[in-house]
N, C-alpha and C. Protein backbone atom coordinates (compact mmCIF):
# COMPACT_ATOMS: atom_id res chain seq x y z
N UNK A 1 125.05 114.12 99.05
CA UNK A 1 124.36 115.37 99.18
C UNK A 1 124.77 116.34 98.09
N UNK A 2 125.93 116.24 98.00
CA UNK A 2 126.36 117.05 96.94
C UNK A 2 125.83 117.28 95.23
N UNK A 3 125.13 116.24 95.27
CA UNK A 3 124.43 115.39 93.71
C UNK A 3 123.24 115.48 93.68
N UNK A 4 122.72 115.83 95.12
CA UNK A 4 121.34 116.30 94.94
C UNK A 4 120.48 117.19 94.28
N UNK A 5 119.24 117.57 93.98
CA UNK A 5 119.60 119.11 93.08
C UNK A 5 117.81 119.35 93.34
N UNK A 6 117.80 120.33 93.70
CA UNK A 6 116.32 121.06 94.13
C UNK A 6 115.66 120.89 92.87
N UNK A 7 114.38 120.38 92.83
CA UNK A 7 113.49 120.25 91.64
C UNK A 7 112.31 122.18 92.69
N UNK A 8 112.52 122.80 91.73
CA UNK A 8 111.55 123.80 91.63
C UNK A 8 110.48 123.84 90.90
N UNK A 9 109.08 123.94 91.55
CA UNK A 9 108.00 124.21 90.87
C UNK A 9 107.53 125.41 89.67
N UNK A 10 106.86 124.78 88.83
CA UNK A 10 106.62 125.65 87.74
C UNK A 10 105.67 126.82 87.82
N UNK A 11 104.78 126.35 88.88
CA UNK A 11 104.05 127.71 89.17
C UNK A 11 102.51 126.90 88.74
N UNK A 12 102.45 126.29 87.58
CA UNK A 12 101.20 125.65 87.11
C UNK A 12 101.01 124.43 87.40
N UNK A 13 99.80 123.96 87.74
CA UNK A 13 99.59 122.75 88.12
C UNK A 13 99.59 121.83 87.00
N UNK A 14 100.43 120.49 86.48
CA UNK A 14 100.14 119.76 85.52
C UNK A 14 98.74 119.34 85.36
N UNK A 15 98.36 118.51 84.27
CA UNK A 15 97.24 117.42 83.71
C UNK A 15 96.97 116.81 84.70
N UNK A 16 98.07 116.17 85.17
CA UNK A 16 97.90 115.07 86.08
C UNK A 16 97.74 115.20 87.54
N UNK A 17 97.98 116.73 87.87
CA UNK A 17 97.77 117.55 89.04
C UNK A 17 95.79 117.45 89.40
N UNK A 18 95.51 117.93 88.16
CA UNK A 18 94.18 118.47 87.85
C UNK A 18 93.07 117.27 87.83
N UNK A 19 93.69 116.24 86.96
CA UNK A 19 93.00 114.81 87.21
C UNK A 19 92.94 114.36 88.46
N UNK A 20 93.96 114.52 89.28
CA UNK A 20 93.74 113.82 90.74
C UNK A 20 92.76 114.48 92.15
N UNK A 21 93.18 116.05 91.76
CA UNK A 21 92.01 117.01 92.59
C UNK A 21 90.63 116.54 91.96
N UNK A 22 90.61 116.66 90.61
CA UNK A 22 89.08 116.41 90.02
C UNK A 22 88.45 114.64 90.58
N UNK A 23 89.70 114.08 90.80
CA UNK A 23 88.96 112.85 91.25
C UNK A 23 88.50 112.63 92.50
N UNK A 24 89.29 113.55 93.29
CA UNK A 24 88.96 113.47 95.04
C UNK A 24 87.49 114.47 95.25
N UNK A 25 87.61 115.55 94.45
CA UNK A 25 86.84 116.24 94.44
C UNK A 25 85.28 115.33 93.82
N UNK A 26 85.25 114.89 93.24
CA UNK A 26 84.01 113.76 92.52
C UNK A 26 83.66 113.01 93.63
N UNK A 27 84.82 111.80 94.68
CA UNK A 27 85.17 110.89 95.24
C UNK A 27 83.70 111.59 96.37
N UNK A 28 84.07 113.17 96.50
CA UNK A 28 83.65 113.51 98.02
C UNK A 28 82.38 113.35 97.71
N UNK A 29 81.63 114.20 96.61
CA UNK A 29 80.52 114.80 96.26
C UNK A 29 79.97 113.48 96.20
N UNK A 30 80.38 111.87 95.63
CA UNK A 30 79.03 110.74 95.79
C UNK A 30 79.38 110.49 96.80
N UNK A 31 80.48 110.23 97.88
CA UNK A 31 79.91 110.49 99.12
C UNK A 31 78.45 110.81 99.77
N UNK A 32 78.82 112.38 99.47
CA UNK A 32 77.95 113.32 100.09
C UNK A 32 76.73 112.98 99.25
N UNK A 33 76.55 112.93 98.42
CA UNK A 33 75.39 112.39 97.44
C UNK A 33 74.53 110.86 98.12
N UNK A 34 75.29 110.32 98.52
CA UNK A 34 75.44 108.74 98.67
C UNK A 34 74.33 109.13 100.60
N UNK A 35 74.80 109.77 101.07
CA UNK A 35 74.41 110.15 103.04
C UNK A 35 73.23 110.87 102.55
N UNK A 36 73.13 111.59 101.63
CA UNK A 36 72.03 112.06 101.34
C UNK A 36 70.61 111.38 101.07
N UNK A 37 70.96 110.47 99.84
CA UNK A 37 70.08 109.65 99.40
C UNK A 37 69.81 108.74 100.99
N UNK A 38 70.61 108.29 101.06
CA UNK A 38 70.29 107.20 102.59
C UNK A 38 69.38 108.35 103.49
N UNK A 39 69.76 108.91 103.83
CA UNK A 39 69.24 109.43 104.92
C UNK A 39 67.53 110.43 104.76
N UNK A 40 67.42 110.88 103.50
CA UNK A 40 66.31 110.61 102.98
C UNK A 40 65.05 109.38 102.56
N UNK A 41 65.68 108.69 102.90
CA UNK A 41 65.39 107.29 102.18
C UNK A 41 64.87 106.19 103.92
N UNK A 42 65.63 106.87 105.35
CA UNK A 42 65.29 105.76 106.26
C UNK A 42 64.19 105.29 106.58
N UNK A 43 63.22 106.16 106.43
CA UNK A 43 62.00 105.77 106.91
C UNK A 43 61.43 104.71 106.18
N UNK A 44 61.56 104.83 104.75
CA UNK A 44 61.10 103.91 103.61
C UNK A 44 61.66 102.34 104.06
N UNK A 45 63.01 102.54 104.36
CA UNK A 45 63.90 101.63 104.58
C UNK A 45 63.51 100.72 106.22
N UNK A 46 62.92 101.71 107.01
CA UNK A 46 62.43 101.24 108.55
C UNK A 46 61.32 100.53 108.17
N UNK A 47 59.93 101.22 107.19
CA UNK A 47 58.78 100.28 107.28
C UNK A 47 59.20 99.03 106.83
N UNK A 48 59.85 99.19 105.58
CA UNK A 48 59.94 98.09 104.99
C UNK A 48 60.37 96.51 105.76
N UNK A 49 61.43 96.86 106.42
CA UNK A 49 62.10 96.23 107.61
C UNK A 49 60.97 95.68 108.88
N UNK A 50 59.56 97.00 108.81
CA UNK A 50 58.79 96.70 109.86
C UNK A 50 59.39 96.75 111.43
N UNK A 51 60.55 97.84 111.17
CA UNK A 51 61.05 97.50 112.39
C UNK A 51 60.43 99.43 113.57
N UNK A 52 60.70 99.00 114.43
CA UNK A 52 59.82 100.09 115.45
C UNK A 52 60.71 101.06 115.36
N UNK A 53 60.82 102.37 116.13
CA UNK A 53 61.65 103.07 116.30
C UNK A 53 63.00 102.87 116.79
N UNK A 54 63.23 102.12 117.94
CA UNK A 54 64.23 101.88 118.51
C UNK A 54 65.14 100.29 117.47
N UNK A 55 64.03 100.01 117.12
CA UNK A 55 65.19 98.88 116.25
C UNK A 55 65.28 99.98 114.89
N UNK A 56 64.87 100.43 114.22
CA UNK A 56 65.43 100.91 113.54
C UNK A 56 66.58 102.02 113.35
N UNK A 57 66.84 102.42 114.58
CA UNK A 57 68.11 103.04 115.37
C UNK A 57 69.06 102.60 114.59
N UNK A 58 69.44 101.64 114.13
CA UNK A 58 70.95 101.08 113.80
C UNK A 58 71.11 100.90 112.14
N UNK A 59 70.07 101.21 111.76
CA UNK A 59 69.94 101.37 110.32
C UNK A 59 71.04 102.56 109.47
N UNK A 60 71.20 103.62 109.89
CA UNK A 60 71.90 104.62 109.24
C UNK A 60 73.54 104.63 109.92
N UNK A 61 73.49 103.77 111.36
CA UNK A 61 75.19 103.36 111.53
C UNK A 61 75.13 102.57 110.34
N UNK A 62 74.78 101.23 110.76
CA UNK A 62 74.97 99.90 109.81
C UNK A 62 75.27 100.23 108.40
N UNK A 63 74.90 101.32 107.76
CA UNK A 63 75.10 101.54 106.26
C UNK A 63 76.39 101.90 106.06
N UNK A 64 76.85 103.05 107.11
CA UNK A 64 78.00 104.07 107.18
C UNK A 64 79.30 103.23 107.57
N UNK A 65 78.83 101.88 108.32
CA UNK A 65 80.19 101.30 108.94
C UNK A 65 80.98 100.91 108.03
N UNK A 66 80.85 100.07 107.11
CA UNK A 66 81.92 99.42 106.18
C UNK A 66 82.72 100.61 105.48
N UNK A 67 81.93 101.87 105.29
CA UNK A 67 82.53 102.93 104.57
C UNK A 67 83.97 103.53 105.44
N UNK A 68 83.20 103.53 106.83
CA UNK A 68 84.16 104.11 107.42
C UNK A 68 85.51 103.49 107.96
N UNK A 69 85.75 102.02 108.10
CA UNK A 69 86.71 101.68 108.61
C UNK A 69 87.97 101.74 107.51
């Protein structure tokens, strides 16, 4: 304990601070970009399928699942 020694912050965020927010920050937005397009897009996606209302129910889980686990 004695050898330990407080690292204090500089006050400014490094390069590498800024690269990693900017990447999460990107990460979210095609996300959000990504639910958008889909969810604009189901109906196109239901005819095509030919499927009725109730089967096409599982269309906008089914896309979202692999993302989410």
């Amino acid at each position: 304990m004695a050898g330990d020694q407080l690292v204090r912050p500089t006050g400014e965020p490094s390069r590498r601070d800024w690269i990693a927010v900017m990447s999460v920050m990107l990460g979210a937005f095609m996300a959000v970009l990504d639910i958008q397009i889909t969810n604009s897009s189901l109906k196109d996606i239901q005819g095509a399928l030919a499927a009725t209302l109730e089967e096409g129910s599982w269309i906008s889980p089914r896309i979202w699942w692999p993302r989410s686990s």
